[in-house]
C-alpha atoms as a PDB file:
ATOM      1  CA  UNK A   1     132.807  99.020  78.857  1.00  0.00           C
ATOM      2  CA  UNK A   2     130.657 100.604  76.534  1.00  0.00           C
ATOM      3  CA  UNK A   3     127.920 103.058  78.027  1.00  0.00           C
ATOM      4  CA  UNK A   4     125.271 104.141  75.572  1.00  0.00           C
ATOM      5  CA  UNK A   5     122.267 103.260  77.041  1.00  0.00           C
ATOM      6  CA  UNK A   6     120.422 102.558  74.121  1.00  0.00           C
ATOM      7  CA  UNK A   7     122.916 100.361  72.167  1.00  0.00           C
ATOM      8  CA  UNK A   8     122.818  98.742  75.437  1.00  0.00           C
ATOM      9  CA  UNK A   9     118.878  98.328  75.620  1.00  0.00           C
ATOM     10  CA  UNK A  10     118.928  96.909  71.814  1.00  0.00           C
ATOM     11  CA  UNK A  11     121.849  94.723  72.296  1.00  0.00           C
ATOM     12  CA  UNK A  12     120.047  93.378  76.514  1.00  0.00           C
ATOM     13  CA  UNK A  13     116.448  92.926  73.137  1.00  0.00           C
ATOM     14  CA  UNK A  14     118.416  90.984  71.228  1.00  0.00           C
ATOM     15  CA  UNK A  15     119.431  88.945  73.751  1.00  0.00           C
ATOM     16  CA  UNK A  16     116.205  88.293  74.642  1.00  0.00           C
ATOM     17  CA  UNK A  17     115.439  87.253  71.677  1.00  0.00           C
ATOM     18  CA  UNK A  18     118.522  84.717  71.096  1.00  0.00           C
ATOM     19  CA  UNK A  19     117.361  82.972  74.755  1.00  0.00           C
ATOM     20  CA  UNK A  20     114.025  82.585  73.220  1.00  0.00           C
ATOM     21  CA  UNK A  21     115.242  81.206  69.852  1.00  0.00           C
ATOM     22  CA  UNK A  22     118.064  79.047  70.879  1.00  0.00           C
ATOM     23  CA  UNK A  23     118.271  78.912  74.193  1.00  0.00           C
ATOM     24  CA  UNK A  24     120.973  79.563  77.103  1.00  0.00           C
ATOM     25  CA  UNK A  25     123.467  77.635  75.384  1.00  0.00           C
ATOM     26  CA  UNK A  26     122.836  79.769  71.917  1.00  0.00           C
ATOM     27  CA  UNK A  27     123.019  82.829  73.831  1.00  0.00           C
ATOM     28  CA  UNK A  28     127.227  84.159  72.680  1.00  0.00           C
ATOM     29  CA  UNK A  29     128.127  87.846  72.011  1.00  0.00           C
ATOM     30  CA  UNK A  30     128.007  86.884  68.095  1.00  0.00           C
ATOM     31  CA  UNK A  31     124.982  85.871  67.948  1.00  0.00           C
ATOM     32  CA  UNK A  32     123.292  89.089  70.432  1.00  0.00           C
ATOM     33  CA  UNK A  33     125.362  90.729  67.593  1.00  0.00           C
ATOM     34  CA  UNK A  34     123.995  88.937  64.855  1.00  0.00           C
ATOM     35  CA  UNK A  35     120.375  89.659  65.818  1.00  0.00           C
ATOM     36  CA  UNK A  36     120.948  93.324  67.174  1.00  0.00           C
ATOM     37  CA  UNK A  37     122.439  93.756  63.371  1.00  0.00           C
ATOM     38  CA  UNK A  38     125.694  95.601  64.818  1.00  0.00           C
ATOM     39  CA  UNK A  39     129.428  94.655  63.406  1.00  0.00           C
ATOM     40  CA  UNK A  40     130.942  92.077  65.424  1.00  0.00           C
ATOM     41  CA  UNK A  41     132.586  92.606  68.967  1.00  0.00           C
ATOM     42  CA  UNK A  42     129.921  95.438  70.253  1.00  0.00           C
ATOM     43  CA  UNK A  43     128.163  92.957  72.441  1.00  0.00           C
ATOM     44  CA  UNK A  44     131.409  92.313  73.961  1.00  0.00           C
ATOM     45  CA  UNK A  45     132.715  95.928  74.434  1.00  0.00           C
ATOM     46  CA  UNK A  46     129.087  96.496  76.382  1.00  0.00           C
ATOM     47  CA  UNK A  47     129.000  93.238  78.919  1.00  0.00           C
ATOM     48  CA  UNK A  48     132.099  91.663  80.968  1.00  0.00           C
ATOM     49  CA  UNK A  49     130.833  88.323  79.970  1.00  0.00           C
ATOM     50  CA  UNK A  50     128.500  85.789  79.449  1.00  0.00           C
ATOM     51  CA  UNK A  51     127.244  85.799  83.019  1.00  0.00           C
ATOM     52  CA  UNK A  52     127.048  89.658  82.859  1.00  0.00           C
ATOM     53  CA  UNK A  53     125.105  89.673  79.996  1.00  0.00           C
ATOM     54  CA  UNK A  54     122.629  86.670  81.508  1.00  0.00           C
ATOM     55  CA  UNK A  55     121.675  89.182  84.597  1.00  0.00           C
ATOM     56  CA  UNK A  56     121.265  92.024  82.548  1.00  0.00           C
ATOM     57  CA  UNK A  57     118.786  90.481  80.495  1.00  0.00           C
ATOM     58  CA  UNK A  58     117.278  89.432  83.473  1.00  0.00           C
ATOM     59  CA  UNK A  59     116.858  93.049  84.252  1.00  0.00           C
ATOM     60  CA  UNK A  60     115.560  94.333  81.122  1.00  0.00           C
ATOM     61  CA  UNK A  61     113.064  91.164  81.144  1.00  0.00           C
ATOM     62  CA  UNK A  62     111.834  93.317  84.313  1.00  0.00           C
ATOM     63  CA  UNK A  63     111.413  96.361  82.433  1.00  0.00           C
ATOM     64  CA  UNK A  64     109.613  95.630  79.765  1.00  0.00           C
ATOM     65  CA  UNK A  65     107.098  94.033  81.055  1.00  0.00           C
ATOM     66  CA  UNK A  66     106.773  96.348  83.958  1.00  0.00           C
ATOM     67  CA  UNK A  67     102.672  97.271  84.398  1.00  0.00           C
ATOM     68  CA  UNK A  68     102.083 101.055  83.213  1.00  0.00           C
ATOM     69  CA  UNK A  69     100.852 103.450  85.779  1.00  0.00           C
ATOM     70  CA  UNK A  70      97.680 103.759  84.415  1.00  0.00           C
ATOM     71  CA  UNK A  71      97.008  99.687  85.093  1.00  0.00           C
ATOM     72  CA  UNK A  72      97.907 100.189  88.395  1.00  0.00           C
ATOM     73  CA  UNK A  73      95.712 103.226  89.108  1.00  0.00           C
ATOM     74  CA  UNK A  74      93.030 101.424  87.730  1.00  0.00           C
ATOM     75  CA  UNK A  75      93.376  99.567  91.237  1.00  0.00           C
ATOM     76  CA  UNK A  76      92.640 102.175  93.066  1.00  0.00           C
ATOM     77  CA  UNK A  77      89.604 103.731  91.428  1.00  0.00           C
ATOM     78  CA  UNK A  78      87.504 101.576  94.009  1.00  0.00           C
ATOM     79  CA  UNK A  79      89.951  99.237  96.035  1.00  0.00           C
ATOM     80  CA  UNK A  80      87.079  97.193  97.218  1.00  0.00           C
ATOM     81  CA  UNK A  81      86.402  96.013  93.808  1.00  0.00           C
ATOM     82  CA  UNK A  82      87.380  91.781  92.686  1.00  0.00           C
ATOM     83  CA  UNK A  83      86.613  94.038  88.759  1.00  0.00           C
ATOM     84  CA  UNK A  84      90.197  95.461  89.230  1.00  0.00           C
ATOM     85  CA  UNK A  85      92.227  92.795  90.536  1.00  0.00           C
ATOM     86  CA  UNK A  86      90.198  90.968  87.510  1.00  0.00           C
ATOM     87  CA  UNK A  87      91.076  93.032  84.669  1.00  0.00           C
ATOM     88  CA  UNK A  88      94.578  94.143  86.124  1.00  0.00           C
ATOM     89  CA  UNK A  89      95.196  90.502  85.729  1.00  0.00           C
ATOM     90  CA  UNK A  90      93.628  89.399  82.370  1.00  0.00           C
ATOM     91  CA  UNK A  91      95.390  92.526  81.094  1.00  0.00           C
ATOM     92  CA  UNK A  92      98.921  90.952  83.051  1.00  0.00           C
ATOM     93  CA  UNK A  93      98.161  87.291  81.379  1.00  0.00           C
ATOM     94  CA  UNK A  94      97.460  88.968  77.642  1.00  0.00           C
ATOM     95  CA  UNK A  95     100.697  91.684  78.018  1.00  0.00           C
ATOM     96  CA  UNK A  96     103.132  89.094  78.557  1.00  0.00           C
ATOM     97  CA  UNK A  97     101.841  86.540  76.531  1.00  0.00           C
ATOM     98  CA  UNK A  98     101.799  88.820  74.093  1.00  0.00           C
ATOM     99  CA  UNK A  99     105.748  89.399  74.804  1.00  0.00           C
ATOM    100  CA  UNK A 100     106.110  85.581  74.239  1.00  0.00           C
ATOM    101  CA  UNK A 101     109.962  85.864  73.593  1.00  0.00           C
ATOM    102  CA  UNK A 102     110.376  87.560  76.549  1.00  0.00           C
ATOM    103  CA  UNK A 103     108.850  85.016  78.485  1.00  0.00           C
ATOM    104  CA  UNK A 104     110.360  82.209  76.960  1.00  0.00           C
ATOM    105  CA  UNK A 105     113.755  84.120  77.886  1.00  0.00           C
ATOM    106  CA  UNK A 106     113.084  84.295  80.879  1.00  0.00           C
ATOM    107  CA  UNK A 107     112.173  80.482  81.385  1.00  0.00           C
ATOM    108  CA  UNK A 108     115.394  79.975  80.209  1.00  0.00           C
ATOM    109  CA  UNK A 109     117.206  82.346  82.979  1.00  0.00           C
ATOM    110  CA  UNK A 110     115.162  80.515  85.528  1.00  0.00           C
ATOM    111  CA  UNK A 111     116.964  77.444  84.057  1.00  0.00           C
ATOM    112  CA  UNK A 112     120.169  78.331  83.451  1.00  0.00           C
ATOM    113  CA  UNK A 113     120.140  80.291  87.297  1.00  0.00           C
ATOM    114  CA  UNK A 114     120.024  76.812  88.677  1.00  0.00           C
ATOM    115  CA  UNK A 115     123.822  76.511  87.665  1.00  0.00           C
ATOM    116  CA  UNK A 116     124.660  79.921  88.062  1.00  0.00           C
ATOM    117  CA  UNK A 117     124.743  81.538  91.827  1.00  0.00           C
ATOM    118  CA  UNK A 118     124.979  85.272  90.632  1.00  0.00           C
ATOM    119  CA  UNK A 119     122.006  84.705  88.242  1.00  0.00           C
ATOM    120  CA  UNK A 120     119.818  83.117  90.724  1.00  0.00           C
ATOM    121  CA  UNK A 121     120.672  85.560  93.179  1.00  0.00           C
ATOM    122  CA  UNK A 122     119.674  88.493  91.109  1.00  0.00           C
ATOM    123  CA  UNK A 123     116.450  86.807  89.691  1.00  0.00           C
ATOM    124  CA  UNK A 124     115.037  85.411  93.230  1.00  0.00           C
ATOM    125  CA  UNK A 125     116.017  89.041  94.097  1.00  0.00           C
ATOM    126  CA  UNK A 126     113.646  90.645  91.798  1.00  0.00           C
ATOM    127  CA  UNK A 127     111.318  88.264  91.522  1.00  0.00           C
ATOM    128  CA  UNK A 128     110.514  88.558  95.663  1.00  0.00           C
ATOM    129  CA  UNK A 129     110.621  92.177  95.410  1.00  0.00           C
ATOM    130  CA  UNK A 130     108.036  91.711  92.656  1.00  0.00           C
ATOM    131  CA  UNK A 131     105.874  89.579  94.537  1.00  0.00           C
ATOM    132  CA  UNK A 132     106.510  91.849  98.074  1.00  0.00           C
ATOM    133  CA  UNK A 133     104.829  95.219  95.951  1.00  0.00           C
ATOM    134  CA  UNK A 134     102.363  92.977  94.706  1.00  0.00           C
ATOM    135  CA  UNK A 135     101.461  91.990  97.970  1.00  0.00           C
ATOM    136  CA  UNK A 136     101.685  95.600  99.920  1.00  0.00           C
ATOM    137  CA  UNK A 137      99.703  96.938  96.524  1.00  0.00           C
ATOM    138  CA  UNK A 138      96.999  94.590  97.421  1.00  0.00           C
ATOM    139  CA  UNK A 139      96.718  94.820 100.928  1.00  0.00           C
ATOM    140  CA  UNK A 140      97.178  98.507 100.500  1.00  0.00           C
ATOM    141  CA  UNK A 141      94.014  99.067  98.287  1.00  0.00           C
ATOM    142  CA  UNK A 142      91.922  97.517 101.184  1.00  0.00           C
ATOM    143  CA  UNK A 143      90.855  94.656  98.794  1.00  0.00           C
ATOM    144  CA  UNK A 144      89.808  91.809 100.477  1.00  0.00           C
ATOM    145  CA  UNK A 145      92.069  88.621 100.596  1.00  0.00           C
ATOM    146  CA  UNK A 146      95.481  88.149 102.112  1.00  0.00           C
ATOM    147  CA  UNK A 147      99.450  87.866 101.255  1.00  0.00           C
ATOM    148  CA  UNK A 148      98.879  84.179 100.393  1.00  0.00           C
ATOM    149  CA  UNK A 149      95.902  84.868  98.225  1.00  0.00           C
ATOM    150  CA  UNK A 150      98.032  87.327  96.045  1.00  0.00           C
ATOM    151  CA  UNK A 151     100.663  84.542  96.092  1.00  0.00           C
ATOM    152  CA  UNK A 152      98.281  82.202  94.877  1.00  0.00           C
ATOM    153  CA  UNK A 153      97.348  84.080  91.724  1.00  0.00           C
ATOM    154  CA  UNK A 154     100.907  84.692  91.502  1.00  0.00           C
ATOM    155  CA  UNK A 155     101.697  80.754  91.161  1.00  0.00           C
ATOM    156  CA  UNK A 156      98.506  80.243  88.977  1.00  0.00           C
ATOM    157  CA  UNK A 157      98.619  83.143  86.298  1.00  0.00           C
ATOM    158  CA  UNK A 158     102.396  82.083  85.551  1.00  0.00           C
ATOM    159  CA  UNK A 159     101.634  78.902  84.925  1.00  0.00           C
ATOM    160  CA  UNK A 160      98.255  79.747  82.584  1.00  0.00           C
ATOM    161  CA  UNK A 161     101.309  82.160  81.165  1.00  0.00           C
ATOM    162  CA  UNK A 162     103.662  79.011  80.620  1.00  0.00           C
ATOM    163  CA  UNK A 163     100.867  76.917  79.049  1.00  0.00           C
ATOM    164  CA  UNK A 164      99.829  79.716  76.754  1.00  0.00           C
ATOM    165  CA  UNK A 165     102.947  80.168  75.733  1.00  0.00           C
ATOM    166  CA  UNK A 166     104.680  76.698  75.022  1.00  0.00           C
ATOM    167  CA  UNK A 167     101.117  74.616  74.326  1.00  0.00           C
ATOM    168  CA  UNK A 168      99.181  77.294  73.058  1.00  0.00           C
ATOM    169  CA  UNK A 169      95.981  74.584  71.926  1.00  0.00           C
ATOM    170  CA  UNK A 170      95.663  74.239  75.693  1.00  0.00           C
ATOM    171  CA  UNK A 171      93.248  77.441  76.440  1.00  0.00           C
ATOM    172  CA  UNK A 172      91.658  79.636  74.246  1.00  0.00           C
ATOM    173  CA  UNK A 173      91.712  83.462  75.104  1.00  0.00           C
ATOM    174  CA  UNK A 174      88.405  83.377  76.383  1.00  0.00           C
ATOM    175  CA  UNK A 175      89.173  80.283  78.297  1.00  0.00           C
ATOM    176  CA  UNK A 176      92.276  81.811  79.847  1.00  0.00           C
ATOM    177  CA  UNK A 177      89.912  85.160  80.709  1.00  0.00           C
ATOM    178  CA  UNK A 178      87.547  82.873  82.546  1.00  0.00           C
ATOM    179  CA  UNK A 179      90.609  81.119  84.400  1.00  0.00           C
ATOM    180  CA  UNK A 180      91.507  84.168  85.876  1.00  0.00           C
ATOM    181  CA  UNK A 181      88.116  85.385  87.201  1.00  0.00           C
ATOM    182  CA  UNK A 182      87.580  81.969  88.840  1.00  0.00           C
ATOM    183  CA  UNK A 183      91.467  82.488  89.864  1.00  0.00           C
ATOM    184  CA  UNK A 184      90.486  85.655  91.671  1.00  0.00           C
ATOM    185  CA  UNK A 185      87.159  84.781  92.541  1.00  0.00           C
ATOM    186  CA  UNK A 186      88.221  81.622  94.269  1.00  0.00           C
ATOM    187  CA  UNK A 187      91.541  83.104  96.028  1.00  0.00           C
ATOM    188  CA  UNK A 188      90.101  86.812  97.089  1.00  0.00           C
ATOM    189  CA  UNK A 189      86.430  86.433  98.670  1.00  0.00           C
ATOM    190  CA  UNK A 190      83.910  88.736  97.899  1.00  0.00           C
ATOM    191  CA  UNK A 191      82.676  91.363 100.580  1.00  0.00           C
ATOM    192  CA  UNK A 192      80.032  89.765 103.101  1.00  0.00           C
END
């Protein structure tokens, strides 16, 4: 196998990209090749296989849309502060809608990992540890609310994500902003 880690990174973009165009079954080394614009075969000399190539996707999905430092220390500026969580999220909602291929690729993992064990594995494995920092980020800053409150806007920001993305008439940008202050407002209480 192949090891330069950029090729890699272009060839795990591309893939995304495929998933979101044509879906799991669309997704072969040609056509990761085809889109990456690199000569036939390189996909293959980089991933085992197909189901290789499906969890490493899932892993780059990860990276990319990873929050930045500097929206995370925005958290704890004043951790007792619904404003954060607020903006943290709106700015969450807006990233990866704006990375609407990526999301859509990653629907399609979630899809295709309910025939594949490996895949599923790997995605419920990041996606918990995703949710557990969440969580311990959260209760850390000394914001009010609970585990299930951060799971809560957890279950109702992806979905606002999902409609955005495949019915985007549904809500308006502004209407999606107000969704998640009343999503925050309503799941973390304010200070008595």
């Amino acid at each position: 196998m192949r090891t330069n880690p950029e090729r890699r990174q272009a060839l795990l973009d591309a893939a995304i990209e495929v998933l979101a165009d044509d879906g799991a079954r669309g997704l072969t080394f040609r056509a990761v090749d085809k889109q990456a614009g690199v000569p036939a075969g390189t996909a293959s000399n980089y991933f085992a296989n197909r189901d290789d190539l499906l969890i490493q996707v899932g892993g780059r999905f990860y990276e990319r849309v990873h929050p930045g430092d500097e929206a995370l220390a925005r958290l704890g500026e004043d951790p007792k502060n619904r404003e954060a969580i607020v903006e943290l999220l709106t700015e969450t909602v807006a990233r990866l809608t704006a990375f609407r291929t990526g999301y859509l690729a990653l629907l399609e993992l979630r899809l295709e990992a309910t025939r594949r064990p490996e895949l599923q594995t790997m995605l419920t494995e990041r996606v918990r540890a995703d949710l557990d920092m969440n969580i311990a980020t959260h209760l850390e800053s000394g914001l009010p609310g609970d585990a299930t409150a951060v799971r809560l806007l957890y279950l109702s920001l992806n979905w606002l994500i999902l409609e955005r993305l495949t019915l985007p008439g549904i809500f308006t940008d502004a209407e999606s902003r107000a969704l998640v202050r009343a999503a925050v407002e309503r799941a973390i209480p304010a200070e008595g």
